[in-house]
Protein backbone atom coordinates (compact mmCIF):
# COMPACT_ATOMS: atom_id res chain seq x y z
CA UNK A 1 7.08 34.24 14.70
CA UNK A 2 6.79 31.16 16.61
CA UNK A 3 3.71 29.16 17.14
CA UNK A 4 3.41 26.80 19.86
CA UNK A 5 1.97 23.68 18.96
CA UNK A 6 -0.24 21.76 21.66
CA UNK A 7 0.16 18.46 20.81
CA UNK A 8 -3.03 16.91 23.27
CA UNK A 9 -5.35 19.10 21.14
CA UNK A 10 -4.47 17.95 17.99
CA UNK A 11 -3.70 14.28 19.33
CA UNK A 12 -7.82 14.44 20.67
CA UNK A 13 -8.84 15.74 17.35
CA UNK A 14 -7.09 13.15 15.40
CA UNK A 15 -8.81 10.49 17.61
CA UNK A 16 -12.33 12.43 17.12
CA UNK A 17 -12.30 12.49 13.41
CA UNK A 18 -10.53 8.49 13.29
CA UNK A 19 -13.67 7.65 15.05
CA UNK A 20 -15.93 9.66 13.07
CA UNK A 21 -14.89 8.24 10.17
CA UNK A 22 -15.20 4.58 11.66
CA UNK A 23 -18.48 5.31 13.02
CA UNK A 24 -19.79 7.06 9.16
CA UNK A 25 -18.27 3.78 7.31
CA UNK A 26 -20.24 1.44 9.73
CA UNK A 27 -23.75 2.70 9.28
CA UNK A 28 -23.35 2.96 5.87
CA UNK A 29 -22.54 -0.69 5.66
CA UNK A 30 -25.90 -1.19 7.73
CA UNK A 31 -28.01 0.96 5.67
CA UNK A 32 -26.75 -0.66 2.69
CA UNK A 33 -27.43 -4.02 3.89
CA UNK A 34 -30.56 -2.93 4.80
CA UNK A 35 -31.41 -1.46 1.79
CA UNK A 36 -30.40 -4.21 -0.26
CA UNK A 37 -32.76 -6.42 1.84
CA UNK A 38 -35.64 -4.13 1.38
CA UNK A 39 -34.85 -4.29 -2.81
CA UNK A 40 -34.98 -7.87 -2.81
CA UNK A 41 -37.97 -8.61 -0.79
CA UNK A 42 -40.10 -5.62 -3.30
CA UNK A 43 -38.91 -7.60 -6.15
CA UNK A 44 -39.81 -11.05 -4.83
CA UNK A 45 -43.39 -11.57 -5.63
CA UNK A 46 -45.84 -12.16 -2.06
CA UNK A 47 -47.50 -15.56 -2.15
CA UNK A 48 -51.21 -15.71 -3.30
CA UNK A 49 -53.66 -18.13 -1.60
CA UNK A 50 -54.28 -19.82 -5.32
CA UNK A 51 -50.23 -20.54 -5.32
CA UNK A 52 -50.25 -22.35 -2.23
CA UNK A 53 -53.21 -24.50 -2.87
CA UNK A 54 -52.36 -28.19 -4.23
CA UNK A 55 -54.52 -28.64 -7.82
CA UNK A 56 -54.87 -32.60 -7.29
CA UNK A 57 -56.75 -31.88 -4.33
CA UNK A 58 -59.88 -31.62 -3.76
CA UNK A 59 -62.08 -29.46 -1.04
């Protein structure tokens, strides 16, 4: 039995899935990124009006 390879096919889907792959590593990256960004800033505490205000001052 002989099979008969096409060689363009199989050339195109080795390109697909190379980029697929690419594409899959680079928006994890981002969404890590992003996520990591997003941890930080809910474990900074937000500013308070009382924080900023100088105590040797007086209104």
């Amino acid at each position: 039995m002989i099979v008969d390879v096409n060689y363009w096919w199989v050339g195109g889907l080795a390109i697909a899935i190379v980029l697929l792959i690419t594409w899959l590593i680079k928006r994890d990256r981002k969404d890590e990124k992003a996520f990591e960004k997003k941890i930080i800033q809910s474990e900074l505490k937000p500013d308070s009006p009382h924080e900023l205000k100088d105590s040797d001052i007086t209104p």
